[in-house]
PDB file of N, CA and C in Angstrom:
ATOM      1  N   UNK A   1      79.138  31.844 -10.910  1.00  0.00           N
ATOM      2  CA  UNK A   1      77.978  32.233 -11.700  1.00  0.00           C
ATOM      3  C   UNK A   1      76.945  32.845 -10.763  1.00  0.00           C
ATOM      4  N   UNK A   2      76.282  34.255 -11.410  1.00  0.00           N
ATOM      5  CA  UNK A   2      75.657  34.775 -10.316  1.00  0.00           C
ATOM      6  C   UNK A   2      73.913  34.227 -10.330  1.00  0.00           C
ATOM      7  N   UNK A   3      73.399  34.332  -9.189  1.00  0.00           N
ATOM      8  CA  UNK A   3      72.067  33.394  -9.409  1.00  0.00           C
ATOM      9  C   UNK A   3      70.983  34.560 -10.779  1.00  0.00           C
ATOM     10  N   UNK A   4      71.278  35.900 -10.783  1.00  0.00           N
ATOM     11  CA  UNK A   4      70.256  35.825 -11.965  1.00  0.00           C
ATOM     12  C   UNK A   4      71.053  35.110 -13.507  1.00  0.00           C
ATOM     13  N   UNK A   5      72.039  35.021 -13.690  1.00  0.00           N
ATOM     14  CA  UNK A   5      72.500  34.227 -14.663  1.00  0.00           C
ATOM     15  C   UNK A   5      72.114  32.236 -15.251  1.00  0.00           C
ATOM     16  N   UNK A   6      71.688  32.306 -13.382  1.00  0.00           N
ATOM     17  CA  UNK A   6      71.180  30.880 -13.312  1.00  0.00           C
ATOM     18  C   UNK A   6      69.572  30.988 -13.723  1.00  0.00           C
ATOM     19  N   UNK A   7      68.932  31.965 -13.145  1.00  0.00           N
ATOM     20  CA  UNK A   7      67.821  32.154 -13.400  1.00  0.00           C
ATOM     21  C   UNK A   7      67.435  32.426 -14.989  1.00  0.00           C
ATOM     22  N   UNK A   8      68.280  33.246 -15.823  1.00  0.00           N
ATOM     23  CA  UNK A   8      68.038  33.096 -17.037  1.00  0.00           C
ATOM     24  C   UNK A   8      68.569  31.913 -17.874  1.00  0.00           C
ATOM     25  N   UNK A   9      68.740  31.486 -17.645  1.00  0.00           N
ATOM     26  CA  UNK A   9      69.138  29.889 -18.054  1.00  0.00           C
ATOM     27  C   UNK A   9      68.166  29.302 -17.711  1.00  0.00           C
ATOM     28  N   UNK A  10      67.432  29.164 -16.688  1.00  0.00           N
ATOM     29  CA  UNK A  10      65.995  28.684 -16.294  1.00  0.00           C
ATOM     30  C   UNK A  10      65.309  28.876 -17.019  1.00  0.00           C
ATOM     31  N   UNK A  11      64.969  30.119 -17.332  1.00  0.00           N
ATOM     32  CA  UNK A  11      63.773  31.193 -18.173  1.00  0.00           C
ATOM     33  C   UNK A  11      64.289  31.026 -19.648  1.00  0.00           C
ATOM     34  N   UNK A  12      65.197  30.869 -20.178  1.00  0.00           N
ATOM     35  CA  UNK A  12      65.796  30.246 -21.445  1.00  0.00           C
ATOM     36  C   UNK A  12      65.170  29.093 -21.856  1.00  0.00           C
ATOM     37  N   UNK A  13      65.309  27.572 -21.304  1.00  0.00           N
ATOM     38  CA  UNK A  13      65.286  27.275 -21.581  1.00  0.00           C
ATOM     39  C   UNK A  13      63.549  26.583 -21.704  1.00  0.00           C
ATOM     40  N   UNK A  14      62.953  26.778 -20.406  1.00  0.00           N
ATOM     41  CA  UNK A  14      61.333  26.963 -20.427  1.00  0.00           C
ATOM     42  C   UNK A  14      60.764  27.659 -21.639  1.00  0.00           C
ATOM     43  N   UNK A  15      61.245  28.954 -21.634  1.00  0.00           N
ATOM     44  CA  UNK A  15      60.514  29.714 -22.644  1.00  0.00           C
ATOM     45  C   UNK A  15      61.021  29.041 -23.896  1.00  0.00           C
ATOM     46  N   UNK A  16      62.239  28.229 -24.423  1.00  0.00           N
ATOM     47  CA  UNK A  16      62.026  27.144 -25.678  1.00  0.00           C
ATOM     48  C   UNK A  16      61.490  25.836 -25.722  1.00  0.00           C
ATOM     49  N   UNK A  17      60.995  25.462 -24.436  1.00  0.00           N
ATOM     50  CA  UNK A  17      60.059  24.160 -24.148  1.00  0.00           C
ATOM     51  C   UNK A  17      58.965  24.150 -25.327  1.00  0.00           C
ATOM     52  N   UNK A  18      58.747  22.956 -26.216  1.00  0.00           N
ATOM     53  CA  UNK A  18      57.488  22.825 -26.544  1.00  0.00           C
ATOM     54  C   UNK A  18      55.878  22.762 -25.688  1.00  0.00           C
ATOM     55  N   UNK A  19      56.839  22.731 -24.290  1.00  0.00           N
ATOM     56  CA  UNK A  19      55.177  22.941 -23.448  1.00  0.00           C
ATOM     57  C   UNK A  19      54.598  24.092 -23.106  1.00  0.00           C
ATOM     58  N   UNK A  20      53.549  24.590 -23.100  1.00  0.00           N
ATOM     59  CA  UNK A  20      53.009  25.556 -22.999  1.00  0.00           C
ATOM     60  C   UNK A  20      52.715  25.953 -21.438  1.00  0.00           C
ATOM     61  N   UNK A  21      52.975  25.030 -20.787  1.00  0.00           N
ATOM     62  CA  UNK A  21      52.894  25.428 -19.307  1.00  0.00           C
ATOM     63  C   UNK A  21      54.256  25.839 -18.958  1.00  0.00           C
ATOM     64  N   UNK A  22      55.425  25.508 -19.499  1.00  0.00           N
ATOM     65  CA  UNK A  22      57.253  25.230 -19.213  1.00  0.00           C
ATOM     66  C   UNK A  22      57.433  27.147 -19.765  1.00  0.00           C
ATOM     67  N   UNK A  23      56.175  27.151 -21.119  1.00  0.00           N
ATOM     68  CA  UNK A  23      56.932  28.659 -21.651  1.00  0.00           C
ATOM     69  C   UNK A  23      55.884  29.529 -20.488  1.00  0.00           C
ATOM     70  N   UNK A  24      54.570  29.380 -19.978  1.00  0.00           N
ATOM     71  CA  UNK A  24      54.347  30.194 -18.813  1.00  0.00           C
ATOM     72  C   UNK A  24      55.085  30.290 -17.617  1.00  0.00           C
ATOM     73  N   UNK A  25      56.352  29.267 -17.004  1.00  0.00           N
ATOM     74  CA  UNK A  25      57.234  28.954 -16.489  1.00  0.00           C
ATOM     75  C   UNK A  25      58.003  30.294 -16.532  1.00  0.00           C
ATOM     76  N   UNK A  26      58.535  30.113 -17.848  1.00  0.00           N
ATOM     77  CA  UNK A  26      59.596  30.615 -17.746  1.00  0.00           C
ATOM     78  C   UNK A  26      59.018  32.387 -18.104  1.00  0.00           C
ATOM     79  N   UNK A  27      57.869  32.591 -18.395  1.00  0.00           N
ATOM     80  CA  UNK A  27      57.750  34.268 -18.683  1.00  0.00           C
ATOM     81  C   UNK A  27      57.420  34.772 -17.177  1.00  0.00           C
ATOM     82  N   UNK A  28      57.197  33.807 -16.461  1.00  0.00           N
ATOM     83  CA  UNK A  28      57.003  34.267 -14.807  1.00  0.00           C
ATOM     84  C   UNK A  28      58.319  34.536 -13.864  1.00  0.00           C
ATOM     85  N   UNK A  29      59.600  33.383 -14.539  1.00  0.00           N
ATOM     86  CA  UNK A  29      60.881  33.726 -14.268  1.00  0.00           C
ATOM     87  C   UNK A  29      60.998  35.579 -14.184  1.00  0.00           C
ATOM     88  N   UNK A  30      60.644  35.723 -15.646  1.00  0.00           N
ATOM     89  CA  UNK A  30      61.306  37.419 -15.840  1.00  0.00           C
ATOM     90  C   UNK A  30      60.308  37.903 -15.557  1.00  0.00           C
ATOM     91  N   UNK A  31      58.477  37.943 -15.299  1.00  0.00           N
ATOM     92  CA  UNK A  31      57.956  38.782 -14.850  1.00  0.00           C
ATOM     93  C   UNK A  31      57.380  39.007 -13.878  1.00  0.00           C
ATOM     94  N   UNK A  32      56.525  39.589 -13.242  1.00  0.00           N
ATOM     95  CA  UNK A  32      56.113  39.832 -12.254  1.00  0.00           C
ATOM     96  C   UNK A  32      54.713  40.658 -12.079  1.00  0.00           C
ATOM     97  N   UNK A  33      53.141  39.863 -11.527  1.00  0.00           N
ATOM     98  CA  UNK A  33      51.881  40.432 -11.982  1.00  0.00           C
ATOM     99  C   UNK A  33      51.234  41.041  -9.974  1.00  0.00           C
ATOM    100  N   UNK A  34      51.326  42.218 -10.177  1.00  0.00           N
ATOM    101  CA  UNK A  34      51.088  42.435  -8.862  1.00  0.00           C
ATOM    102  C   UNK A  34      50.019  43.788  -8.898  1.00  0.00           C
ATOM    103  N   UNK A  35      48.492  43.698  -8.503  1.00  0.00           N
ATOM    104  CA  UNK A  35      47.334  44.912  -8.648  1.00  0.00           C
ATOM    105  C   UNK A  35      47.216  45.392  -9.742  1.00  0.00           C
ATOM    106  N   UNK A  36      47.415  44.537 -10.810  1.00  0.00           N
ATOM    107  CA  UNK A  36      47.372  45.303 -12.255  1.00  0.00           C
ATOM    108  C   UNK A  36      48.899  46.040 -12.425  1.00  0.00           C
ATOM    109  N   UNK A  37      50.231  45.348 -12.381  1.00  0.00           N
ATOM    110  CA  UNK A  37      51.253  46.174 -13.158  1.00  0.00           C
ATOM    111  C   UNK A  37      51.665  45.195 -12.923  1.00  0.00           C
ATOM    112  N   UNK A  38      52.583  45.190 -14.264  1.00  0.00           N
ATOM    113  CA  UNK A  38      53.557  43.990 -14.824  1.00  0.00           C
ATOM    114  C   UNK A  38      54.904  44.558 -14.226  1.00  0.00           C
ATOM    115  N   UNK A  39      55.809  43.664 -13.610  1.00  0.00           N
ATOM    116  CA  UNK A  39      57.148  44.367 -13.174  1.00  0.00           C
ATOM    117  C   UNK A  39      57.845  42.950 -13.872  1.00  0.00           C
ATOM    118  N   UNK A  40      59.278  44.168 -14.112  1.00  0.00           N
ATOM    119  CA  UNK A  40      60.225  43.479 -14.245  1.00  0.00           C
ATOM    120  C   UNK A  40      60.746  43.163 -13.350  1.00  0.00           C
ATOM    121  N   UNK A  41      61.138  41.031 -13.323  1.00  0.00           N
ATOM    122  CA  UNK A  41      61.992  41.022 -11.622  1.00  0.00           C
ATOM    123  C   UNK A  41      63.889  41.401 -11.852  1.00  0.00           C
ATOM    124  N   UNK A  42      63.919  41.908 -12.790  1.00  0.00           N
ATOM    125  CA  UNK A  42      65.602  42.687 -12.838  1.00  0.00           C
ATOM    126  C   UNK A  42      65.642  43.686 -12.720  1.00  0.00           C
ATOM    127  N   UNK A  43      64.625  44.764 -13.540  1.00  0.00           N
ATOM    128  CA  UNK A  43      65.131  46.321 -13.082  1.00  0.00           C
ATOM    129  C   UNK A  43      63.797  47.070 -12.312  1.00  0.00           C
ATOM    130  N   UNK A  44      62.880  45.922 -11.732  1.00  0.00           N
ATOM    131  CA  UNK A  44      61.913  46.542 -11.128  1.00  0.00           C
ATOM    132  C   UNK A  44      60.777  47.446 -11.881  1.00  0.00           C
ATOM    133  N   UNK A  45      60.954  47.922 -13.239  1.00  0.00           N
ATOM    134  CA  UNK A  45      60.455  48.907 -14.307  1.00  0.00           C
ATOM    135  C   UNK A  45      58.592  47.939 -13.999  1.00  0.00           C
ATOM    136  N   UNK A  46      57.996  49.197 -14.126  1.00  0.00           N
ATOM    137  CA  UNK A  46      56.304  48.814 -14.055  1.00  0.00           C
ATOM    138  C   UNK A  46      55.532  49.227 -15.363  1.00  0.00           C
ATOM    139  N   UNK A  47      54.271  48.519 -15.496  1.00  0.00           N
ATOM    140  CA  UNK A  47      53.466  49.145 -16.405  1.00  0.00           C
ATOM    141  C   UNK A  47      52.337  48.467 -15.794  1.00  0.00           C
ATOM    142  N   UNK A  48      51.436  49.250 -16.499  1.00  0.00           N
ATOM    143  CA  UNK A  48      50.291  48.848 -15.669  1.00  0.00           C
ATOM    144  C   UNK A  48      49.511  48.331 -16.861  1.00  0.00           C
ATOM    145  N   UNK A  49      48.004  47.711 -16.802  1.00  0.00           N
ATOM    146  CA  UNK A  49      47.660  46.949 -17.300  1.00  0.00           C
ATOM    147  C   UNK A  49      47.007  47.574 -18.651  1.00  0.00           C
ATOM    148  N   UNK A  50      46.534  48.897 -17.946  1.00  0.00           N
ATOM    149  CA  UNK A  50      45.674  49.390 -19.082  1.00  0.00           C
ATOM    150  C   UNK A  50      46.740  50.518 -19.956  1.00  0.00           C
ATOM    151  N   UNK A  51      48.297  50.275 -20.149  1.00  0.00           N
ATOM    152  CA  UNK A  51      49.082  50.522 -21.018  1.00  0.00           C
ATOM    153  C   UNK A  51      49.882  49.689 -21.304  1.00  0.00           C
ATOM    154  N   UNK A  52      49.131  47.963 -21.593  1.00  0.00           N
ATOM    155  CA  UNK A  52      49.261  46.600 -22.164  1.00  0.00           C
ATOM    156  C   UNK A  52      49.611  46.787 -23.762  1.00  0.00           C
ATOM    157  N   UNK A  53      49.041  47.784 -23.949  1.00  0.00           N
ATOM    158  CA  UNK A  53      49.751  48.046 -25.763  1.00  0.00           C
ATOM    159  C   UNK A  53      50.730  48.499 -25.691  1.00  0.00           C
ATOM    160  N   UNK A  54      51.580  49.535 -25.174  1.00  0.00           N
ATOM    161  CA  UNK A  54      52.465  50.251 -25.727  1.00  0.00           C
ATOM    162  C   UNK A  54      53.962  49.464 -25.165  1.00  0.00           C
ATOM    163  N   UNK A  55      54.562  49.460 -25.566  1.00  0.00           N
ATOM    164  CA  UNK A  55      56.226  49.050 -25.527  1.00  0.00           C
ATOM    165  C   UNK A  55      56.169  49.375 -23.933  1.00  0.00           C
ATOM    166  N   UNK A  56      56.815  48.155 -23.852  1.00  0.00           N
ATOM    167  CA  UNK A  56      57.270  48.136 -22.051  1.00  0.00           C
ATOM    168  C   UNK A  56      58.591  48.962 -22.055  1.00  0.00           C
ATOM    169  N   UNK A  57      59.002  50.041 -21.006  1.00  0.00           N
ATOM    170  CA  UNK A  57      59.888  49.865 -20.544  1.00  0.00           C
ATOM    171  C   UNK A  57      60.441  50.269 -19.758  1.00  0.00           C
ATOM    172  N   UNK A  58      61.313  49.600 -19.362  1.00  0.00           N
ATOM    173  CA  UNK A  58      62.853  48.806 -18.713  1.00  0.00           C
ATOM    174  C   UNK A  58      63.424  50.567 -17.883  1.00  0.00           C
ATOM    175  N   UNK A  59      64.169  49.776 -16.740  1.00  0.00           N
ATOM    176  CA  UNK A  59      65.210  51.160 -16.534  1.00  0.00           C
ATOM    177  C   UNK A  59      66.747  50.182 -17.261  1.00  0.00           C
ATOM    178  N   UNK A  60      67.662  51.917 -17.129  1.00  0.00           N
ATOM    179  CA  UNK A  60      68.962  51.945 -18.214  1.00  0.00           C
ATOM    180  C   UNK A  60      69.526  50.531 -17.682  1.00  0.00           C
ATOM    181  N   UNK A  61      70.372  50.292 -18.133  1.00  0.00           N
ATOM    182  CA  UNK A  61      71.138  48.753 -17.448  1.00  0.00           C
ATOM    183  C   UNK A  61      70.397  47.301 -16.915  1.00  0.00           C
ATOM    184  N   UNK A  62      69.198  47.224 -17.906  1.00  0.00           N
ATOM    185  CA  UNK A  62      68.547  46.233 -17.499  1.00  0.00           C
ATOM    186  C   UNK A  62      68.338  44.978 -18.439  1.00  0.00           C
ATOM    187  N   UNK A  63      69.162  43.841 -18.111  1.00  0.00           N
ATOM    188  CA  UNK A  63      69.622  42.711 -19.202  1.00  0.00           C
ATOM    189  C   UNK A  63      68.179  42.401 -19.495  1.00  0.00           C
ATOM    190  N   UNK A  64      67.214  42.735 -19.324  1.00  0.00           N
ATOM    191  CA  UNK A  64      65.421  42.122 -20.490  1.00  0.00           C
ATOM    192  C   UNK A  64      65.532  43.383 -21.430  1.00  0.00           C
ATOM    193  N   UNK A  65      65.960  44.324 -21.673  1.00  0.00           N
ATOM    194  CA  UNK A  65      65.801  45.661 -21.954  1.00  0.00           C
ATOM    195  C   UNK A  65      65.030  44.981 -23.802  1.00  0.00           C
ATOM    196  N   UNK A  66      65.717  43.420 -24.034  1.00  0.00           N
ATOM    197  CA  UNK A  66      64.987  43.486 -25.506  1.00  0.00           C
ATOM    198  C   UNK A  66      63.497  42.892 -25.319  1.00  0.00           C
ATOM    199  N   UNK A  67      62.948  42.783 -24.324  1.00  0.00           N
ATOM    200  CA  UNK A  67      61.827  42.579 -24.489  1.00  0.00           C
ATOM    201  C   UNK A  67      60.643  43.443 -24.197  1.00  0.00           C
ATOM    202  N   UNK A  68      60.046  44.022 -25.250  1.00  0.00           N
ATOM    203  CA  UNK A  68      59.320  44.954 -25.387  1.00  0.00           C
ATOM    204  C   UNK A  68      57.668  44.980 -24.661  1.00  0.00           C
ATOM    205  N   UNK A  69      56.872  43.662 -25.051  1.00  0.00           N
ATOM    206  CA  UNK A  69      55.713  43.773 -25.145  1.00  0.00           C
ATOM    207  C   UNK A  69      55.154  42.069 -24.463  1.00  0.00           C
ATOM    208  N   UNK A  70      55.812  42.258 -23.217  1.00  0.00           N
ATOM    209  CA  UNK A  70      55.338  41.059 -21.945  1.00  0.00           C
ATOM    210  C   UNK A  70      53.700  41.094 -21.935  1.00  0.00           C
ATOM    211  N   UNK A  71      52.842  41.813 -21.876  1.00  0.00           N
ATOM    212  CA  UNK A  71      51.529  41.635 -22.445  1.00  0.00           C
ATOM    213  C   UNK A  71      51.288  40.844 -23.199  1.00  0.00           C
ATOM    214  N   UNK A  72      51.662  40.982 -24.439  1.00  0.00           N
ATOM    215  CA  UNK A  72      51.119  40.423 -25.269  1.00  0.00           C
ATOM    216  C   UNK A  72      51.469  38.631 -25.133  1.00  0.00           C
ATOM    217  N   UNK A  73      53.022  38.979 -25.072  1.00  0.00           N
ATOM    218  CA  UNK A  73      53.559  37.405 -24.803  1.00  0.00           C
ATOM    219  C   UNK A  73      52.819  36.426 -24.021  1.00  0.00           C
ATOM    220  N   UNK A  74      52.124  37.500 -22.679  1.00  0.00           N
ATOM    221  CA  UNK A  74      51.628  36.756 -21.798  1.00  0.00           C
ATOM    222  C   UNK A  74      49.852  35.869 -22.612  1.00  0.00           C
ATOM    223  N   UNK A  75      49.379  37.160 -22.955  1.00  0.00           N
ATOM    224  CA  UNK A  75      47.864  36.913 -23.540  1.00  0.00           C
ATOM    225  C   UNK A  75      48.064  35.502 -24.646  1.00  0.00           C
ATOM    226  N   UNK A  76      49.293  35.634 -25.475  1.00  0.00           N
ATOM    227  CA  UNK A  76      49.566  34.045 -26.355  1.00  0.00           C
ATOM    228  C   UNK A  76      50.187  33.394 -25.521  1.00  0.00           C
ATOM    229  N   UNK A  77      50.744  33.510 -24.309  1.00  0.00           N
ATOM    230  CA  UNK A  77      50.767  31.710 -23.931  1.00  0.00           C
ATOM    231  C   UNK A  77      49.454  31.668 -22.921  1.00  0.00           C
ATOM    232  N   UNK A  78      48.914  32.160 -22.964  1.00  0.00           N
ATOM    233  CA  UNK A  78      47.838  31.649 -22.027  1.00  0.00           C
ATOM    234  C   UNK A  78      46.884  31.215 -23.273  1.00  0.00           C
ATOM    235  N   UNK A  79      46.916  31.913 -24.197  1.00  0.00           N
ATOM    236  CA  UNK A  79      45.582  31.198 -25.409  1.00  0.00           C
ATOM    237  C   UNK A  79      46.078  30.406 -25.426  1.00  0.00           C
ATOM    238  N   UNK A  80      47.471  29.545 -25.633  1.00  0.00           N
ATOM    239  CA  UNK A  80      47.800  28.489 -25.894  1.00  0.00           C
ATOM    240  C   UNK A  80      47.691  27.552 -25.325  1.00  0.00           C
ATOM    241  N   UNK A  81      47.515  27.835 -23.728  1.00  0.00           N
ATOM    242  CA  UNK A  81      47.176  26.808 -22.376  1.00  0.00           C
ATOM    243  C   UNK A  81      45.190  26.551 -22.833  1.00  0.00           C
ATOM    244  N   UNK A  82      44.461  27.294 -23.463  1.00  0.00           N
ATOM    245  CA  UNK A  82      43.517  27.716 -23.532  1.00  0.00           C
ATOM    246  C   UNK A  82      42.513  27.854 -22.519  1.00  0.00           C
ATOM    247  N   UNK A  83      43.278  29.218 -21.929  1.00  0.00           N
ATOM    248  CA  UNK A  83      43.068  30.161 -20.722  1.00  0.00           C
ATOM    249  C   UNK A  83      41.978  30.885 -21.082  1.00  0.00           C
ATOM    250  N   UNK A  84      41.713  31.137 -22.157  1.00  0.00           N
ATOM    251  CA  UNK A  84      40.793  32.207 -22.593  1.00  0.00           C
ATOM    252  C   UNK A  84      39.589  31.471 -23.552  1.00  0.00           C
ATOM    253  N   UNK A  85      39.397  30.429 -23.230  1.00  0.00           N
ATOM    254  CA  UNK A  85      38.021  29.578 -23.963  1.00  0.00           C
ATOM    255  C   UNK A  85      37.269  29.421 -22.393  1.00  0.00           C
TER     256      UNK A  85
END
């Protein structure tokens, strides 16, 4: 088994944790926050902060390719930690 296979099994099962710190866990597994751009840690693909709305994406052959909008995901688990009160 190759270690990102282990790693999404990590990030699997955090991100279905009822804890809200376990699902920031695991969205840090797959992402990556470096000077204002979100990277993917599989296909390296960037966006930067102030194009937080539009659909992320991915290069070709990249197993997150269904996750669109890591922004947003991020902004609700942090309200949920209540990061933003």
């Amino acid at each position: 088994m190759s270690s990102i296979c282990v790693t999404d099994e990590i990030a699997a099962a955090l991100r279905n944790s009822m804890s809200p710190s376990d699902r920031v866990a695991g969205w840090s597994f797959r992402w990556s926050l470096l000077c204002g751009q979100l990277i993917c840690v599989q296909c390296q693909a960037s966006q930067s902060a102030n194009r937080s709305g539009e659909a992320f994406t991915h290069r070709p052959g990249c197993g997150a390719r269904r996750e669109e909008q890591p922004w947003q995901e991020l902004a609700s688990l942090l309200d949920g930690l209540g990061a933003w009160r």
